[in-house]
PDB file of N, CA and C in Angstrom:
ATOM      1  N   UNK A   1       5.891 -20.963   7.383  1.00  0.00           N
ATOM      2  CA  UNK A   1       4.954 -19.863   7.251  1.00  0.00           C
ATOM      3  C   UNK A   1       3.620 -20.416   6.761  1.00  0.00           C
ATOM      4  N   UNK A   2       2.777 -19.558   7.750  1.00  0.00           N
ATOM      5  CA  UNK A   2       1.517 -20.155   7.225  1.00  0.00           C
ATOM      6  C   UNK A   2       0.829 -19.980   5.575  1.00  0.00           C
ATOM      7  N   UNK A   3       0.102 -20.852   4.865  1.00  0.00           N
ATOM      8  CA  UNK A   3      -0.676 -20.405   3.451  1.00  0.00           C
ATOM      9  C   UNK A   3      -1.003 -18.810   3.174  1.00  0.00           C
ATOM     10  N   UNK A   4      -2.330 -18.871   4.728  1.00  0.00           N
ATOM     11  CA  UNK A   4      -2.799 -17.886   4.882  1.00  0.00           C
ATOM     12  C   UNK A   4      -1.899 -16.309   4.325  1.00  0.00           C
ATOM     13  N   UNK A   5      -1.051 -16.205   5.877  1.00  0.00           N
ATOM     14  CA  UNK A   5      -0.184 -15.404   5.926  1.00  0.00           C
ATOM     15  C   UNK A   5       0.700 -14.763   4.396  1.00  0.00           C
ATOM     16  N   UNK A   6       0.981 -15.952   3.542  1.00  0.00           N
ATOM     17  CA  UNK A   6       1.449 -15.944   2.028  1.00  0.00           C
ATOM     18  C   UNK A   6       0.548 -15.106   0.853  1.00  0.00           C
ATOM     19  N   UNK A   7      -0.839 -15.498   1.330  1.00  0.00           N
ATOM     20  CA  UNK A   7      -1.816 -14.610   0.333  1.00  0.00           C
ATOM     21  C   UNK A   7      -1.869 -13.032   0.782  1.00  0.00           C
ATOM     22  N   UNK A   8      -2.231 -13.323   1.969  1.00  0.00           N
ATOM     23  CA  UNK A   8      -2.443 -11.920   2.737  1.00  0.00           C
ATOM     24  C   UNK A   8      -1.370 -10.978   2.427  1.00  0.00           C
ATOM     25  N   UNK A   9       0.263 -11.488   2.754  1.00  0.00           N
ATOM     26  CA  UNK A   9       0.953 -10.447   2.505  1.00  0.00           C
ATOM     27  C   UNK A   9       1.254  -9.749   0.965  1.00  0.00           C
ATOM     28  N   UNK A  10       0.942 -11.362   0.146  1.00  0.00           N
ATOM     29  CA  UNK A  10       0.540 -10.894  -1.371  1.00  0.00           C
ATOM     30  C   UNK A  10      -0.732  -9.994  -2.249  1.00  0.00           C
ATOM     31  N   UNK A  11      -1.912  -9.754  -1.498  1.00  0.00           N
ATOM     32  CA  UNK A  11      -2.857  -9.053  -1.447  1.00  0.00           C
ATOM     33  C   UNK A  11      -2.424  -7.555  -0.867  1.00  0.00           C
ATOM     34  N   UNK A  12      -1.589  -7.739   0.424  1.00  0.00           N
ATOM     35  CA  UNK A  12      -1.118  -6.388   0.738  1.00  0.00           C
ATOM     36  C   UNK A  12      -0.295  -5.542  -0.308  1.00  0.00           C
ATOM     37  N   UNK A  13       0.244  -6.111  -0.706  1.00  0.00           N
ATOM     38  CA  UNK A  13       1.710  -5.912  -1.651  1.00  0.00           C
ATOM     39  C   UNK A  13       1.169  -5.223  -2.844  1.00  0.00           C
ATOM     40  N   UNK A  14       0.245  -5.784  -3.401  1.00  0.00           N
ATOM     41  CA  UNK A  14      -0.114  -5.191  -4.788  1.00  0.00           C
ATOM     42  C   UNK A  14      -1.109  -4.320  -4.419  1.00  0.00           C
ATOM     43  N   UNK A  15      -2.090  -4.159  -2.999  1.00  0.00           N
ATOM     44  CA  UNK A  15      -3.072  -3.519  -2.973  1.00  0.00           C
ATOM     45  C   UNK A  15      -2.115  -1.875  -2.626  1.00  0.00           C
ATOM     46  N   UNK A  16      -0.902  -2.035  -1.881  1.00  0.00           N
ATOM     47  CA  UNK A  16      -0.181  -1.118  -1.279  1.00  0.00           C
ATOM     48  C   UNK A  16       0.709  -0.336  -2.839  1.00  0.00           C
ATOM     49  N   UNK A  17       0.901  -1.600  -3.178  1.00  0.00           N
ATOM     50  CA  UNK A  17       1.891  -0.802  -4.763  1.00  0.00           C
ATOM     51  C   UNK A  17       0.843   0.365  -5.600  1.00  0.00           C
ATOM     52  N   UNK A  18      -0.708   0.042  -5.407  1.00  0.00           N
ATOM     53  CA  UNK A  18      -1.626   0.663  -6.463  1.00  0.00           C
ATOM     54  C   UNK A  18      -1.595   2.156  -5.413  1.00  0.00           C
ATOM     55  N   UNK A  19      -1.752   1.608  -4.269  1.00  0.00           N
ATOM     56  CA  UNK A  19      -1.590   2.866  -3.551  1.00  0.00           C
ATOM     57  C   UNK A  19      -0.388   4.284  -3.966  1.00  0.00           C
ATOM     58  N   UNK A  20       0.689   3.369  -3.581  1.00  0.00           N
ATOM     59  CA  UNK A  20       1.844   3.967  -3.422  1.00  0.00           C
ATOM     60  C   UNK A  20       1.892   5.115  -4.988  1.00  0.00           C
ATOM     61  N   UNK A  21       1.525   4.134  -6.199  1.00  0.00           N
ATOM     62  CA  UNK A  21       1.533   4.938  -7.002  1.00  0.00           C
ATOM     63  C   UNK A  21       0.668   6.193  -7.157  1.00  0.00           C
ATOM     64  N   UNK A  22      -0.681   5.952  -6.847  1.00  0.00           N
ATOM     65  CA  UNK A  22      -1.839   7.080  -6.923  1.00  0.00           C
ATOM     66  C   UNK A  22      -1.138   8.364  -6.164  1.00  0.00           C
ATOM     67  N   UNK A  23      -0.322   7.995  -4.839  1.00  0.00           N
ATOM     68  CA  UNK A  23       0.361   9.100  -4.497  1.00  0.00           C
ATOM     69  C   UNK A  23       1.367   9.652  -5.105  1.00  0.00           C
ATOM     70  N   UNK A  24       1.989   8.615  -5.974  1.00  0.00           N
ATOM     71  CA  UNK A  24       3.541   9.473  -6.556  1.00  0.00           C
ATOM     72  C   UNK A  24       2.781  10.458  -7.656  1.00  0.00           C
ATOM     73  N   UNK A  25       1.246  10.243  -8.178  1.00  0.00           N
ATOM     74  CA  UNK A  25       0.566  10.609  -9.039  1.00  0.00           C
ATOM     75  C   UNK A  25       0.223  12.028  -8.736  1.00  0.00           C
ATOM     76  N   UNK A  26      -0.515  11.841  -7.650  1.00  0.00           N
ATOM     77  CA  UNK A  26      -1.211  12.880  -6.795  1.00  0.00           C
ATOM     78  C   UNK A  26      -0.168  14.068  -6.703  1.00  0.00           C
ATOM     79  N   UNK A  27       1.263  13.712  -6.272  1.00  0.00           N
ATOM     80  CA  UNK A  27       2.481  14.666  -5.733  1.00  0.00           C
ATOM     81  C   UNK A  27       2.638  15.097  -7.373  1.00  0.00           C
ATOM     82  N   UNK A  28       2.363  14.372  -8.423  1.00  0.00           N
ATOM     83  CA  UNK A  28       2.763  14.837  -9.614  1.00  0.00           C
ATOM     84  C   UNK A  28       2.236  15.963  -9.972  1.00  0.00           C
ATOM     85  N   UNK A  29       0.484  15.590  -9.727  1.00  0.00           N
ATOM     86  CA  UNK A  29      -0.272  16.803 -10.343  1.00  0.00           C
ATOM     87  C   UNK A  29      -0.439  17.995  -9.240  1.00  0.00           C
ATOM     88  N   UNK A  30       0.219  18.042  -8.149  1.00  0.00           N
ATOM     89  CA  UNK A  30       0.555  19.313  -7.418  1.00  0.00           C
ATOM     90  C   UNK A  30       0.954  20.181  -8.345  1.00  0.00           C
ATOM     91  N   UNK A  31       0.769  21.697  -8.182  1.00  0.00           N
ATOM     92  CA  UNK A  31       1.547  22.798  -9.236  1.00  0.00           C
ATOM     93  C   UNK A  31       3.079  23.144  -7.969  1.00  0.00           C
ATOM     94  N   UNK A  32       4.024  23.358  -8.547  1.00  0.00           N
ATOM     95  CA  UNK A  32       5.349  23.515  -8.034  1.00  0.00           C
ATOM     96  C   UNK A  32       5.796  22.563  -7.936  1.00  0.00           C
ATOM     97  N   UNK A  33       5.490  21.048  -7.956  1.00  0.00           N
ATOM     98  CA  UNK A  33       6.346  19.760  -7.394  1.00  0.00           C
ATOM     99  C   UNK A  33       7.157  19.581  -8.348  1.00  0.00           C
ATOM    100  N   UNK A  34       8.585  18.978  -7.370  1.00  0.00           N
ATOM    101  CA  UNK A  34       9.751  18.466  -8.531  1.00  0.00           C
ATOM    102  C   UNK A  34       9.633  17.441  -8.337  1.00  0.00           C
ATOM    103  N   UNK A  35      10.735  16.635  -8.845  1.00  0.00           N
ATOM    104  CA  UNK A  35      10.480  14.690  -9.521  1.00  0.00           C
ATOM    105  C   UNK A  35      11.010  14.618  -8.017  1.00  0.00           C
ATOM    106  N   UNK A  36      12.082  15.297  -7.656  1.00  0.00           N
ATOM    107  CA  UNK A  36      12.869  14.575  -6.393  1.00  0.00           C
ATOM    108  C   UNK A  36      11.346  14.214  -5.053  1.00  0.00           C
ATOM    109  N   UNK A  37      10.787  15.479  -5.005  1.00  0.00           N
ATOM    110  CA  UNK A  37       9.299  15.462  -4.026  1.00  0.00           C
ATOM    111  C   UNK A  37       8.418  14.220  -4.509  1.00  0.00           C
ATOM    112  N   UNK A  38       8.084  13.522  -5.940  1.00  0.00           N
ATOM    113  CA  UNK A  38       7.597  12.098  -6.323  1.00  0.00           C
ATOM    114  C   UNK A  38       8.493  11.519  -5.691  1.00  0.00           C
ATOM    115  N   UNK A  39       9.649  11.536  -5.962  1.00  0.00           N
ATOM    116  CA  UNK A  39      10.972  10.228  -5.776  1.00  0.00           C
ATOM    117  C   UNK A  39      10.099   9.739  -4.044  1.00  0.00           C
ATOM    118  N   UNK A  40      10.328  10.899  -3.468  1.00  0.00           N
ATOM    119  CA  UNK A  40      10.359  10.556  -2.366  1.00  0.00           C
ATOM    120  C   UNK A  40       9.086  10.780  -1.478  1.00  0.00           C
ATOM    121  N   UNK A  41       8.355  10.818  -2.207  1.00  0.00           N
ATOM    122  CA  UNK A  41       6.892  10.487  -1.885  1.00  0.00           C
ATOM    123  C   UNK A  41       6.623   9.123  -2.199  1.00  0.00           C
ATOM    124  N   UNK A  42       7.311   8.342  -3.125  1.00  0.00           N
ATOM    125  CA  UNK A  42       7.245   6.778  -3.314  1.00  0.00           C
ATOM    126  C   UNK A  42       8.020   6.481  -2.347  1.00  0.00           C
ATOM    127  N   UNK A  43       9.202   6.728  -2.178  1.00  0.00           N
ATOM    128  CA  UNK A  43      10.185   6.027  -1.159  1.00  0.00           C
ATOM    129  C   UNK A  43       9.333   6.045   0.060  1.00  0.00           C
ATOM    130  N   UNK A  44       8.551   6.893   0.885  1.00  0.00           N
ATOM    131  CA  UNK A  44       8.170   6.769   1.938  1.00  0.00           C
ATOM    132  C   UNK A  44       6.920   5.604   2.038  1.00  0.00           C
ATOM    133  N   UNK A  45       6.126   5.428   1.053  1.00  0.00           N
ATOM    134  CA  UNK A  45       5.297   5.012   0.706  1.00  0.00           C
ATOM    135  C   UNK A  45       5.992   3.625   0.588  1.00  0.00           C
ATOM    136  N   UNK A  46       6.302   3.212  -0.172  1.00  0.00           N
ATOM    137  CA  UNK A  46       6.898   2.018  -0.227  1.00  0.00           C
ATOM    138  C   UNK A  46       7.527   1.544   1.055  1.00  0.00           C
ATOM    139  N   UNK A  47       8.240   2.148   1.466  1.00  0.00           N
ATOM    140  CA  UNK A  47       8.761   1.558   3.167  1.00  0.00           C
ATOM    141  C   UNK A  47       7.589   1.619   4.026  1.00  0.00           C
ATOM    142  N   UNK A  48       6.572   2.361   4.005  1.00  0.00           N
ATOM    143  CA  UNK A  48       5.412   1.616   4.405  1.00  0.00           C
ATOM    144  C   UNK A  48       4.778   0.830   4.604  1.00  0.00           C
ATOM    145  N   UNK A  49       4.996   0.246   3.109  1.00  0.00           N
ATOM    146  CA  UNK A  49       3.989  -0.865   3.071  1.00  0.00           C
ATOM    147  C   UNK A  49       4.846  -2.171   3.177  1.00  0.00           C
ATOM    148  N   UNK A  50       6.115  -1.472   2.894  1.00  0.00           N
ATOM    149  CA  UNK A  50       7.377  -3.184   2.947  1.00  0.00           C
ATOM    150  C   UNK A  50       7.366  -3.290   4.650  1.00  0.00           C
ATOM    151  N   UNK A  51       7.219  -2.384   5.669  1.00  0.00           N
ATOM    152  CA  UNK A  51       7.172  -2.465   6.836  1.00  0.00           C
ATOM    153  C   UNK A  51       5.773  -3.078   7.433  1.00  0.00           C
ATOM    154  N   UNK A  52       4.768  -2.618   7.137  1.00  0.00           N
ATOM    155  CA  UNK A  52       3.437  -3.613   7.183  1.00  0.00           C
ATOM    156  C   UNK A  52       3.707  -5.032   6.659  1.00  0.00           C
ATOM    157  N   UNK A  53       3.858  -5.250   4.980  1.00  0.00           N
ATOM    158  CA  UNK A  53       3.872  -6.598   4.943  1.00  0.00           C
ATOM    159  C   UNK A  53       4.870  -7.343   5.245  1.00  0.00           C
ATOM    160  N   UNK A  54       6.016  -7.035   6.456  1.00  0.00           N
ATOM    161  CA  UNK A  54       6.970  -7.678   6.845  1.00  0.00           C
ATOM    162  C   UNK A  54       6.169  -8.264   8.316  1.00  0.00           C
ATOM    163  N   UNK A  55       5.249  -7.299   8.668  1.00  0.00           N
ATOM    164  CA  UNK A  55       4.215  -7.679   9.903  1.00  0.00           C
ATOM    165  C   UNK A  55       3.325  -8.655  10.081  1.00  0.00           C
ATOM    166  N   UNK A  56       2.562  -8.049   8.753  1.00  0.00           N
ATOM    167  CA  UNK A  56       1.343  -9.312   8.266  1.00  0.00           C
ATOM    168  C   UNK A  56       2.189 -10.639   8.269  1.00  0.00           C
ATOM    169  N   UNK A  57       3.343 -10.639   7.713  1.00  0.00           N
ATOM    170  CA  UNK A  57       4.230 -11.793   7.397  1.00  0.00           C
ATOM    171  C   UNK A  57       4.849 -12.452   8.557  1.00  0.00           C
ATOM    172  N   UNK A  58       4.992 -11.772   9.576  1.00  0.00           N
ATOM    173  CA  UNK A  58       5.536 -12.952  10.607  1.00  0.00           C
ATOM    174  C   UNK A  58       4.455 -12.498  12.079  1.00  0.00           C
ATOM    175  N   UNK A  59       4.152 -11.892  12.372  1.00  0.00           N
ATOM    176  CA  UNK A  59       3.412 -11.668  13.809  1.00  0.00           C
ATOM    177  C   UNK A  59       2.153 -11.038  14.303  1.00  0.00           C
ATOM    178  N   UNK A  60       1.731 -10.683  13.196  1.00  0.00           N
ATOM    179  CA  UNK A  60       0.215 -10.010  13.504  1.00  0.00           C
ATOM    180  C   UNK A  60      -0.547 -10.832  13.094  1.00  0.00           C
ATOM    181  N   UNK A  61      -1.886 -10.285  14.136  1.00  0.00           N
ATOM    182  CA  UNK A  61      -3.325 -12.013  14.387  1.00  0.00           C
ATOM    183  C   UNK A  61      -4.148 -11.850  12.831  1.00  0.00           C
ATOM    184  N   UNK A  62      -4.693 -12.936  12.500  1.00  0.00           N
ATOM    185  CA  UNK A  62      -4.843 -12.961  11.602  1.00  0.00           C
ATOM    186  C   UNK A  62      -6.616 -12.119  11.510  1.00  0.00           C
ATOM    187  N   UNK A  63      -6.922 -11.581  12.376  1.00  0.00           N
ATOM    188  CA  UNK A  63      -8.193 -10.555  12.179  1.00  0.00           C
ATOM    189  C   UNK A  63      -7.718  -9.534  11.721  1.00  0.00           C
ATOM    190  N   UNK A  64      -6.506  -8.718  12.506  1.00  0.00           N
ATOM    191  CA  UNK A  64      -5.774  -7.530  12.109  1.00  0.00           C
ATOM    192  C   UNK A  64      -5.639  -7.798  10.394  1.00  0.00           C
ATOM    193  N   UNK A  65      -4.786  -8.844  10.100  1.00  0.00           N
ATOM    194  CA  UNK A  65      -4.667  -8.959   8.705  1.00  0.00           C
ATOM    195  C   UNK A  65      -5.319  -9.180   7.711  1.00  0.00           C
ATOM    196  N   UNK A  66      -6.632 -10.085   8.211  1.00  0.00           N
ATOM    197  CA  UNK A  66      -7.572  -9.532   6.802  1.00  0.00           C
ATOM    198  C   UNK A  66      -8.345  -8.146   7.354  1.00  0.00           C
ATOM    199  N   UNK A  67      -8.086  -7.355   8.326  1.00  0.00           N
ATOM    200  CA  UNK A  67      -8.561  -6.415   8.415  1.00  0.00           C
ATOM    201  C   UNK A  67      -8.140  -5.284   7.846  1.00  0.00           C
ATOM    202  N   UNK A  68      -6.673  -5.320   7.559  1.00  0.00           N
ATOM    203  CA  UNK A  68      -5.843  -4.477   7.112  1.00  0.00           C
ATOM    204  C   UNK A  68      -6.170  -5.127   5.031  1.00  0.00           C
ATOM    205  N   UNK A  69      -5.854  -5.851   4.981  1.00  0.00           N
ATOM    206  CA  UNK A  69      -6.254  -6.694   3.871  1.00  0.00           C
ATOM    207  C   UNK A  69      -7.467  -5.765   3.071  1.00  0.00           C
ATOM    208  N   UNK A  70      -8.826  -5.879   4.091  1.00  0.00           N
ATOM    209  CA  UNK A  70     -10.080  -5.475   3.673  1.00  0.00           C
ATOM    210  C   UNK A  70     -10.005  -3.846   3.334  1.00  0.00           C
ATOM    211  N   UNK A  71      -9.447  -3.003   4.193  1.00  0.00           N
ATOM    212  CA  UNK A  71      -9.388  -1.937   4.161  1.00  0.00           C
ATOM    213  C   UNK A  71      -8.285  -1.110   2.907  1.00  0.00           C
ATOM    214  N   UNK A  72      -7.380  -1.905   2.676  1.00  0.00           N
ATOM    215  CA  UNK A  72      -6.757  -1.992   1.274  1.00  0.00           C
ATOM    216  C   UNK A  72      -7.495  -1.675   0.089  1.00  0.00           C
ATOM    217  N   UNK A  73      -7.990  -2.699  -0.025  1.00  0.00           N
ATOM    218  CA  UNK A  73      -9.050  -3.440  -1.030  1.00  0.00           C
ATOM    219  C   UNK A  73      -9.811  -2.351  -1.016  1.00  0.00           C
ATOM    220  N   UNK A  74     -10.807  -1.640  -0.173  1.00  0.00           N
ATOM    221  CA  UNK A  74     -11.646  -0.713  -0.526  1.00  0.00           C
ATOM    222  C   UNK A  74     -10.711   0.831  -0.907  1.00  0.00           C
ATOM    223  N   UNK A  75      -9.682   0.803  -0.115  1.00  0.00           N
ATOM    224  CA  UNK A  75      -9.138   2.228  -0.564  1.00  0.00           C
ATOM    225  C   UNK A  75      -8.451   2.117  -2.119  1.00  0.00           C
ATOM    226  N   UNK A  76      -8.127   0.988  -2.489  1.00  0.00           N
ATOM    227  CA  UNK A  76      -7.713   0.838  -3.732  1.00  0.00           C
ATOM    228  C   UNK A  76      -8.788   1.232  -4.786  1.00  0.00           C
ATOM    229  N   UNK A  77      -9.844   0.896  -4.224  1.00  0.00           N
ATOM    230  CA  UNK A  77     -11.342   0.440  -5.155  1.00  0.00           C
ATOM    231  C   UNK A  77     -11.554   2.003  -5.152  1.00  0.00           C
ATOM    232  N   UNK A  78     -11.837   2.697  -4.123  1.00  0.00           N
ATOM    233  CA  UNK A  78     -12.363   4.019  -4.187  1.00  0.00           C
ATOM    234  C   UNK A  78     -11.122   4.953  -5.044  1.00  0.00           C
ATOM    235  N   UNK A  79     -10.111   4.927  -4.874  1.00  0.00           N
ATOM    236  CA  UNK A  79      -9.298   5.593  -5.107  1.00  0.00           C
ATOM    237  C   UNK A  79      -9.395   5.346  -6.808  1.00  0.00           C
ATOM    238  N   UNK A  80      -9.373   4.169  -7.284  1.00  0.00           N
ATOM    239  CA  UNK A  80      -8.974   4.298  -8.579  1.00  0.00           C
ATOM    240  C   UNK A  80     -10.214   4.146  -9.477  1.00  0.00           C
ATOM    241  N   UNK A  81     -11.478   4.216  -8.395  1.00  0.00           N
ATOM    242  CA  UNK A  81     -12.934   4.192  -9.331  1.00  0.00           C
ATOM    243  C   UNK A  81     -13.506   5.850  -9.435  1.00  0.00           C
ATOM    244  N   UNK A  82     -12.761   7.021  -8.361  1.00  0.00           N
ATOM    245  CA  UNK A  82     -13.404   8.195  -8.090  1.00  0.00           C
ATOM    246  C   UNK A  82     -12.752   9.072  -9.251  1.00  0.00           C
ATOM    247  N   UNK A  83     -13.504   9.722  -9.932  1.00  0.00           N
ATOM    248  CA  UNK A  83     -12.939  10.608 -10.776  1.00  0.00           C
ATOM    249  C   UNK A  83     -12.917  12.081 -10.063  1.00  0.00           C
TER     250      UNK A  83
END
């Protein structure tokens, strides 16, 4: 496996985990939501992103991946800088 490929899917991973949580967050502060509707607002979320960085990780070009990479990175940034 390439270097590259090793960072990238490690950049995905944590940029996708900050994600994943802001949503289990988001489903939290809904009025009516139960824990099971979080549970599984992470579960989907997470198989998301374990299904992307299983991609980045063996077969997608490496523009797609710092493209996907880049676009991470800013939704992480906006998401956890916007009040």
């Amino acid at each position: 496996m390439d270097t590259w490929r090793i960072v990238a899917t490690s950049l995905f991973g944590v940029g996708g985990l900050v994600m994943v949580l802001v949503a289990m967050a988001q489903v939290r502060d809904r009025k009516h939501s139960t824990h099971g509707e979080v549970i599984r607002a992470g579960l989907i979320g997470l198989l998301v992103v374990a299904v992307i960085a299983v991609n980045i990780a063996t077969w997608l070009p490496s523009v797609v991946v710092w493209a996907l990479v880049a676009a991470t990175a800013m939704v992480v940034f906006f998401l956890t800088m916007m009040d």
